[in-house]
C-alpha atoms as a PDB file:
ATOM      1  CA  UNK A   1      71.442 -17.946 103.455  1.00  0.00           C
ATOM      2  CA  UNK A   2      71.168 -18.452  99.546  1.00  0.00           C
ATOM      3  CA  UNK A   3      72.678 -21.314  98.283  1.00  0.00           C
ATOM      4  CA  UNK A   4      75.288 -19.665  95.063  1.00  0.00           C
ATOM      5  CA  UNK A   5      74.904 -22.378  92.565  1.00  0.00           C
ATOM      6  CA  UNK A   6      71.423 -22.138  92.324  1.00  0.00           C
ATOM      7  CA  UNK A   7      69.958 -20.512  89.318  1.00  0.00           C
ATOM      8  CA  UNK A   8      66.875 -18.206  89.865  1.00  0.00           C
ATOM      9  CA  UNK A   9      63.947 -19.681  87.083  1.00  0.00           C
ATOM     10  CA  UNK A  10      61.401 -17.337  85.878  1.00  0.00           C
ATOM     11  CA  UNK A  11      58.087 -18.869  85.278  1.00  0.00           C
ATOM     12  CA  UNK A  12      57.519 -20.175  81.786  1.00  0.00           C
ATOM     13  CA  UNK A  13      54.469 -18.292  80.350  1.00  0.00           C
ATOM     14  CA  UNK A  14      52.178 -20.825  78.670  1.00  0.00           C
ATOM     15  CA  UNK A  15      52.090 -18.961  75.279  1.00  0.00           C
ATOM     16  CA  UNK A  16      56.031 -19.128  75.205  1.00  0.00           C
ATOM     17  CA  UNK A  17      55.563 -23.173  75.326  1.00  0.00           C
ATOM     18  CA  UNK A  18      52.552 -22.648  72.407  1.00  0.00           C
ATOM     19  CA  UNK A  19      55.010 -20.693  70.528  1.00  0.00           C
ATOM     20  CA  UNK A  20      57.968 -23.309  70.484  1.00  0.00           C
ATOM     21  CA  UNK A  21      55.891 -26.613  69.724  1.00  0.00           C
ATOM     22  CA  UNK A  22      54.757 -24.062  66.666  1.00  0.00           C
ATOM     23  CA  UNK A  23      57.827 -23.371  65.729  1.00  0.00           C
ATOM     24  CA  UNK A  24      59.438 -27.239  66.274  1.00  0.00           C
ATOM     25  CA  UNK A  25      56.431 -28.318  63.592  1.00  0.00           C
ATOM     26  CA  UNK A  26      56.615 -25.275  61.512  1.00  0.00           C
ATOM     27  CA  UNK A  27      59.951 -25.998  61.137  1.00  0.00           C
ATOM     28  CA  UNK A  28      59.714 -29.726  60.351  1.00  0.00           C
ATOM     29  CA  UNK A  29      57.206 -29.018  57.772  1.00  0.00           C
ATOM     30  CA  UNK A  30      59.558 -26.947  56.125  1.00  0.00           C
ATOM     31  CA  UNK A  31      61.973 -29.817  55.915  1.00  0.00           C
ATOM     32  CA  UNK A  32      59.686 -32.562  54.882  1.00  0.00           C
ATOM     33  CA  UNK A  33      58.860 -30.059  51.889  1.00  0.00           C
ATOM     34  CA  UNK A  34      62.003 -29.381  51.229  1.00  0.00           C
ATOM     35  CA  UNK A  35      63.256 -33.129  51.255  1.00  0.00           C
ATOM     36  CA  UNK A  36      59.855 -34.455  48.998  1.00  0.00           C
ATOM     37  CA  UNK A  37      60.878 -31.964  46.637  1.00  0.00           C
ATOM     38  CA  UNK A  38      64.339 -32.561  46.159  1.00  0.00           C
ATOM     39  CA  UNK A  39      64.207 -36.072  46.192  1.00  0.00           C
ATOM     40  CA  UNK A  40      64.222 -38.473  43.390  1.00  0.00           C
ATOM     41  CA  UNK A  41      60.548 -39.338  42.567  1.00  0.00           C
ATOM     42  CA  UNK A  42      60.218 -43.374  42.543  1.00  0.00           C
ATOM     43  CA  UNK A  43      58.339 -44.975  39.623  1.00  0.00           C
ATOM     44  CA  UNK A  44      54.782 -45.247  39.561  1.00  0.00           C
ATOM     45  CA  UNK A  45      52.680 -48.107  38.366  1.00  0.00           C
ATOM     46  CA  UNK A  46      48.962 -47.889  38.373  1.00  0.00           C
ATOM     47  CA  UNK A  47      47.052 -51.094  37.416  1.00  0.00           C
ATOM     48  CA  UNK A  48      44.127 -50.416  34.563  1.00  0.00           C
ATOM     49  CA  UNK A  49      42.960 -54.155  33.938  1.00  0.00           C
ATOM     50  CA  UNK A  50      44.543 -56.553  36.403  1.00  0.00           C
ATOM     51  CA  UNK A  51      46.619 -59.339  35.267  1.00  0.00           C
ATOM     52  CA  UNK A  52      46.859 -62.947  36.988  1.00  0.00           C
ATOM     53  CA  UNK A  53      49.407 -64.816  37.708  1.00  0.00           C
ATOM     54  CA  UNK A  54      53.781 -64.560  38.754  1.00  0.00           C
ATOM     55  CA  UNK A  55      55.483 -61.141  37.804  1.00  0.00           C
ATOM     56  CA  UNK A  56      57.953 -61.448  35.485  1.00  0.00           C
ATOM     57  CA  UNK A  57      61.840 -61.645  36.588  1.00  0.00           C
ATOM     58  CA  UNK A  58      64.604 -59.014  36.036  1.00  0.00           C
ATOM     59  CA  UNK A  59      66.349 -60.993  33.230  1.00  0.00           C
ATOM     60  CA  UNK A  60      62.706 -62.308  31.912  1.00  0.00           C
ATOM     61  CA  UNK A  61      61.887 -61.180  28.063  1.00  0.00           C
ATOM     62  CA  UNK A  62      58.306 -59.768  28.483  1.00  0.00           C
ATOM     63  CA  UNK A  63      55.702 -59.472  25.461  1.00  0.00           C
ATOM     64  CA  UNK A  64      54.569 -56.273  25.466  1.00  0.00           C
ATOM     65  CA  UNK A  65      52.350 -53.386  23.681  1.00  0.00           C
ATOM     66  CA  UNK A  66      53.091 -50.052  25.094  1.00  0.00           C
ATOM     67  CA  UNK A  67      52.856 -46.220  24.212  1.00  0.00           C
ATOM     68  CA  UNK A  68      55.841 -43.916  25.662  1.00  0.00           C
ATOM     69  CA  UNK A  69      54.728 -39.705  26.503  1.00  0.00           C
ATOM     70  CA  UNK A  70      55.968 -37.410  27.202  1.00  0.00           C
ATOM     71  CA  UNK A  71      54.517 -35.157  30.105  1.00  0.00           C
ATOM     72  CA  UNK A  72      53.182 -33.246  27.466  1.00  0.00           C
ATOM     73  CA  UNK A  73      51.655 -36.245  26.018  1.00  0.00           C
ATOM     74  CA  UNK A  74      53.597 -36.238  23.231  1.00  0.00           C
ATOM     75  CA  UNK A  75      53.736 -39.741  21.400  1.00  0.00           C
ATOM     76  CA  UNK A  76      57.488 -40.766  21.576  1.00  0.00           C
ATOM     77  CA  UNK A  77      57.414 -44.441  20.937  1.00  0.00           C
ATOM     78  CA  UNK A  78      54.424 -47.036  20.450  1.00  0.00           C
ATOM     79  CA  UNK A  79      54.918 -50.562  20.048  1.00  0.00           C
ATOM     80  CA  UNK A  80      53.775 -53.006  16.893  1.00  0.00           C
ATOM     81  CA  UNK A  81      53.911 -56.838  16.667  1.00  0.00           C
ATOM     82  CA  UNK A  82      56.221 -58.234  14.325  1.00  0.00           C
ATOM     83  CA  UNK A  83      54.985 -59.464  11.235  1.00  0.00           C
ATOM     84  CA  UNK A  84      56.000 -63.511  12.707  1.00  0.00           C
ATOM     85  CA  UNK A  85      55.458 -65.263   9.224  1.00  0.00           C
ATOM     86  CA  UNK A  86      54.473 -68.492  11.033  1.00  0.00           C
ATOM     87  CA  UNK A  87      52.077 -67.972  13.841  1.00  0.00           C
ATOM     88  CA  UNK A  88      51.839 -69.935  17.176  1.00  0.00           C
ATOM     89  CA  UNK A  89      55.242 -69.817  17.823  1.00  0.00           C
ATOM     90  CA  UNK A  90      56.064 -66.698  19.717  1.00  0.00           C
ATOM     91  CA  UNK A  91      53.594 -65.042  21.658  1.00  0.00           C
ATOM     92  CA  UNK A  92      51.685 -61.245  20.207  1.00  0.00           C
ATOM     93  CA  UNK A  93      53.462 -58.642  21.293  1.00  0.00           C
ATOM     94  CA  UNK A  94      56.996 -56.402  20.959  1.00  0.00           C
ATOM     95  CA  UNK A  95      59.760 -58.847  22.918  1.00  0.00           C
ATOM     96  CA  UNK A  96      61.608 -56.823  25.175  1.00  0.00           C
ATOM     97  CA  UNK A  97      64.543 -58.320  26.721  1.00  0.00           C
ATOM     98  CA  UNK A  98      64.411 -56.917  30.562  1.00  0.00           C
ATOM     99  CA  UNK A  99      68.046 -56.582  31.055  1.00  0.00           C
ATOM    100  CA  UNK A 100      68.562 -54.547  28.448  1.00  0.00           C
ATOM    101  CA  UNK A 101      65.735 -52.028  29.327  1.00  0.00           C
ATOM    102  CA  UNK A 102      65.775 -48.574  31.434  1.00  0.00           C
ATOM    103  CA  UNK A 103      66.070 -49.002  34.743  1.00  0.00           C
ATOM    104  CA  UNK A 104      62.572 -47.426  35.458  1.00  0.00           C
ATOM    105  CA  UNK A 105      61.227 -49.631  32.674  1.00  0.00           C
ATOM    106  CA  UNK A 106      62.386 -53.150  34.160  1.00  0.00           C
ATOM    107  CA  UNK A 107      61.514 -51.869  37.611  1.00  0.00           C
ATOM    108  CA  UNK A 108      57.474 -51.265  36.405  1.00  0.00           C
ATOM    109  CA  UNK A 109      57.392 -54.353  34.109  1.00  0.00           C
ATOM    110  CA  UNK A 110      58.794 -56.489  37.385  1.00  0.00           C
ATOM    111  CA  UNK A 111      55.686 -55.394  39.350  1.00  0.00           C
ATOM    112  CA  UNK A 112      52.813 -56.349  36.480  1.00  0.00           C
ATOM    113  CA  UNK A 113      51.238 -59.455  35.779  1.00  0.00           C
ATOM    114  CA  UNK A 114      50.491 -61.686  32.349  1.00  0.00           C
ATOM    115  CA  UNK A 115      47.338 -60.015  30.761  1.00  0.00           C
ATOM    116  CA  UNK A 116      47.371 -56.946  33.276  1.00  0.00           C
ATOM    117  CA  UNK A 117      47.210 -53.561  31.614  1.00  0.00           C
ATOM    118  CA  UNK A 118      49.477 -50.528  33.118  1.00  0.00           C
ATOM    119  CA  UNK A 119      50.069 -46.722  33.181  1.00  0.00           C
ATOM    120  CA  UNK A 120      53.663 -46.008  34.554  1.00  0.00           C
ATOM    121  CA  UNK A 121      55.527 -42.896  35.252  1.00  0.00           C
ATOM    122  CA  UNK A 122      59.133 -42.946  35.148  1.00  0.00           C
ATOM    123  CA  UNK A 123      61.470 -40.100  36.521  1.00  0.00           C
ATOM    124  CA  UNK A 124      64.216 -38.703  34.511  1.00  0.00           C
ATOM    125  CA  UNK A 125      67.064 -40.246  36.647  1.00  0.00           C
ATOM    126  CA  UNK A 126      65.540 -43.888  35.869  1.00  0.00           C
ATOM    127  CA  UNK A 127      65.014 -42.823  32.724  1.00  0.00           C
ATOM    128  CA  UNK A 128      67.125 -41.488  30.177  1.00  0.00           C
ATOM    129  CA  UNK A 129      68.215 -38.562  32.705  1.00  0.00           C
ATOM    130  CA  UNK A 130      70.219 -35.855  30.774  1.00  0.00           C
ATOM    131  CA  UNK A 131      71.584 -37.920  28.480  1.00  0.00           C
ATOM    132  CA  UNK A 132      68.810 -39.182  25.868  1.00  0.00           C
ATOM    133  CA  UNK A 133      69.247 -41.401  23.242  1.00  0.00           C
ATOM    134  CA  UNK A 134      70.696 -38.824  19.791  1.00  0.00           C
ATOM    135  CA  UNK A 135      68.093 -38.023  17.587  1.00  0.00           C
ATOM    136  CA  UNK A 136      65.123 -38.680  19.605  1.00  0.00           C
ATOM    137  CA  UNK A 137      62.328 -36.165  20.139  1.00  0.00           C
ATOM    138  CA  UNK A 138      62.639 -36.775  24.069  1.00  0.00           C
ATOM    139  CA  UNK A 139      64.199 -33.272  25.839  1.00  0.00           C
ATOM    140  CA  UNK A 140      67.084 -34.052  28.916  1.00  0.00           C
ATOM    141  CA  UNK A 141      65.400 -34.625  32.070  1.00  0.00           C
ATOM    142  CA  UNK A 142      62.557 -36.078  31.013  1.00  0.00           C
ATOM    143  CA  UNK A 143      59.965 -37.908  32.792  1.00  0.00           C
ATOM    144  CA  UNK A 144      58.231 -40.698  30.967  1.00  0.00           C
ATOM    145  CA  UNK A 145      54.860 -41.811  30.957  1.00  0.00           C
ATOM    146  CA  UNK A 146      54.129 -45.704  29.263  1.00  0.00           C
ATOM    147  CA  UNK A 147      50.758 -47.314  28.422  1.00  0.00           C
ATOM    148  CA  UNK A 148      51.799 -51.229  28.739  1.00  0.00           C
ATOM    149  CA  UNK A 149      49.938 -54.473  28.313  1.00  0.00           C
ATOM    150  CA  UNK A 150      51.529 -56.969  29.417  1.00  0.00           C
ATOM    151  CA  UNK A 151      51.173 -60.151  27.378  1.00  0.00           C
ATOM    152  CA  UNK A 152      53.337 -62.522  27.979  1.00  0.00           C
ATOM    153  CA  UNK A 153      56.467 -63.608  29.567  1.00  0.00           C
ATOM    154  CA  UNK A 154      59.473 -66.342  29.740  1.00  0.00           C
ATOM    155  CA  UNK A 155      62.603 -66.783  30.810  1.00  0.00           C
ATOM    156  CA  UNK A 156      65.737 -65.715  27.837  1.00  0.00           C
ATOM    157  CA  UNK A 157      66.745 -69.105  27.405  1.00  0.00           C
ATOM    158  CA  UNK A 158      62.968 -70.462  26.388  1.00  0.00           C
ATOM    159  CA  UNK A 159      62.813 -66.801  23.946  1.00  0.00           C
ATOM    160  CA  UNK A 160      65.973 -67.964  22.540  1.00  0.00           C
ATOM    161  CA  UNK A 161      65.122 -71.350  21.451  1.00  0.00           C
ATOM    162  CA  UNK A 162      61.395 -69.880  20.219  1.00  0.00           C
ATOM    163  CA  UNK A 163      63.528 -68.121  18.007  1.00  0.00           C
ATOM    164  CA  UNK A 164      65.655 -70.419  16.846  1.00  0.00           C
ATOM    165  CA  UNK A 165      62.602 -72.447  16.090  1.00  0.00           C
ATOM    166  CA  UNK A 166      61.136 -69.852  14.115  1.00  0.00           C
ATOM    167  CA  UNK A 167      64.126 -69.347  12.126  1.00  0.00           C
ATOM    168  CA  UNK A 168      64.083 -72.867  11.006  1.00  0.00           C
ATOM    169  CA  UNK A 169      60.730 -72.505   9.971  1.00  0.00           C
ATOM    170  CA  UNK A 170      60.965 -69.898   8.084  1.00  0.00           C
ATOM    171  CA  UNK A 171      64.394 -71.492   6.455  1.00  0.00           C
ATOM    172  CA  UNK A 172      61.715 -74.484   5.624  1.00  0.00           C
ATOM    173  CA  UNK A 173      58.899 -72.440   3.958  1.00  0.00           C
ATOM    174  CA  UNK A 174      61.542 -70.712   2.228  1.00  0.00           C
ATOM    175  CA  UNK A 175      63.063 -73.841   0.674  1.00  0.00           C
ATOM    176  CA  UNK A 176      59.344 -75.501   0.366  1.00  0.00           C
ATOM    177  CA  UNK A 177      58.419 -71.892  -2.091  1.00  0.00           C
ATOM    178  CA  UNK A 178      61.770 -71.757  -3.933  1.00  0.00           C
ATOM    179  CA  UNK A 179      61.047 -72.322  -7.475  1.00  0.00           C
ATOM    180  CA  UNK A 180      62.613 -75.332  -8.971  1.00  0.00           C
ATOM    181  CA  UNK A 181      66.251 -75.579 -10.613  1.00  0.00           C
ATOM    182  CA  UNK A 182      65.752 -76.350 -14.569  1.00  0.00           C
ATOM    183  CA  UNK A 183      67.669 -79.577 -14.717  1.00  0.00           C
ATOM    184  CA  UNK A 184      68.076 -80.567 -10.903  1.00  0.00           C
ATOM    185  CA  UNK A 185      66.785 -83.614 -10.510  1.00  0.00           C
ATOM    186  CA  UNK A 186      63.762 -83.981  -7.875  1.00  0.00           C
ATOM    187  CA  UNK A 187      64.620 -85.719  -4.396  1.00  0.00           C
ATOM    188  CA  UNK A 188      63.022 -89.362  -4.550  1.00  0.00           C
ATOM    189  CA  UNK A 189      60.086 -90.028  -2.077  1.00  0.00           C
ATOM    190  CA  UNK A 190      61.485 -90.223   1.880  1.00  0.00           C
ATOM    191  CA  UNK A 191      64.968 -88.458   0.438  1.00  0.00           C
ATOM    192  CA  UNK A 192      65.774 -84.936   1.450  1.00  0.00           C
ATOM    193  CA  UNK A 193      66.404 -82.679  -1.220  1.00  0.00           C
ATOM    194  CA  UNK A 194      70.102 -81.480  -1.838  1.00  0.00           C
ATOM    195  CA  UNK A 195      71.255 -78.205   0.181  1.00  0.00           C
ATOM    196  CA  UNK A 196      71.182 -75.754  -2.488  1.00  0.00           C
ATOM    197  CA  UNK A 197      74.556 -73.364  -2.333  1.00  0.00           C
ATOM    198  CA  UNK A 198      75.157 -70.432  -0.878  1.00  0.00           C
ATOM    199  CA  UNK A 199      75.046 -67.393  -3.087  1.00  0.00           C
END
């Protein structure tokens, strides 16, 4: 006697297994494709001339020169040291306060070191995405390709105080290259000369 809950099985043919692991990978291909394409791209740093040294910190101001393409290699932005009129105070370089930089930009700059030079790839969406900045020649959705050297780097606080410093020194060549006042008497020796007022 048959037993009635038993379920007569063909034989699998071989070729029928061959055909399903095909189709299982075929079909996982498919959606790896599918998911590299649609996904946000990450940004890409690749190292020219290594650096030494830390990385700089998220809320670090970095001394930089860069170039910014486009994909077309259109020249969007390039860098150019200020014109410091009293040298040895800040460092050479454009000072770029991190925080205040694109995403993508402060996410390459984090992963560079002093003296290293860098080409970096930023996606749109840690870019500018579709909104760019009014007036500039870079197109919505646009990937952006920088040529950085990274010079030097220090915390906000120490950039701040450099800066202060370097105001007063240019307040104090100012004052030493001021021609004189006819009639103002001349500060005796070891006597600071008399604030002059404010016009």
């Amino acid at each position: 006697m048959s037993d009635p809950t038993r379920v007569p099985l063909k034989p699998v043919n071989r070729s029928s297994i061959v055909m399903l692991l095909l189709g299982i990978v075929i079909g996982l291909a498919i959606a790896g494709a599918f998911a590299w394409f649609t996904a946000p791209k990450g940004v890409r740093v690749h190292e020219v001339t290594a650096g030494a040294g830390a990385h700089p910190k998220p809320d670090d101001v970095v001394f930089v020169r860069y170039t910014g393409k486009l994909d077309n290699g259109t020249v969007f932005d390039k860098s150019q040291d200020p014109p410091y009129p009293v040298p040895g105070i800040m460092p050479a370089g454009t000072p770029l306060p991190l925080a205040n930089m694109l995403p993508g930009f402060k996410e390459a700059v984090v992963k560079m070191q002093k003296g290293g030079k860098y080409e970096v790839t930023i996606p749109a969406e840690k870019a500018y995405g579709a909104s760019p900045p009014p007036g500039s020649p870079i197109p919505a959705n646009a990937n952006l390709k920088f040529d950085i050297e990274l010079l030097d780097f220090m915390p906000m606080a120490e950039a701040e105080k450099r800066f202060q410093v370097l105001q007063q020194a240019m307040a104090q060549r100012q004052q030493q290259q001021a021609p004189a006042v006819p009639g103002a008497a001349s500060p005796k020796a070891g006597e600071a000369p008399a604030p002059q007022p404010v016009q």
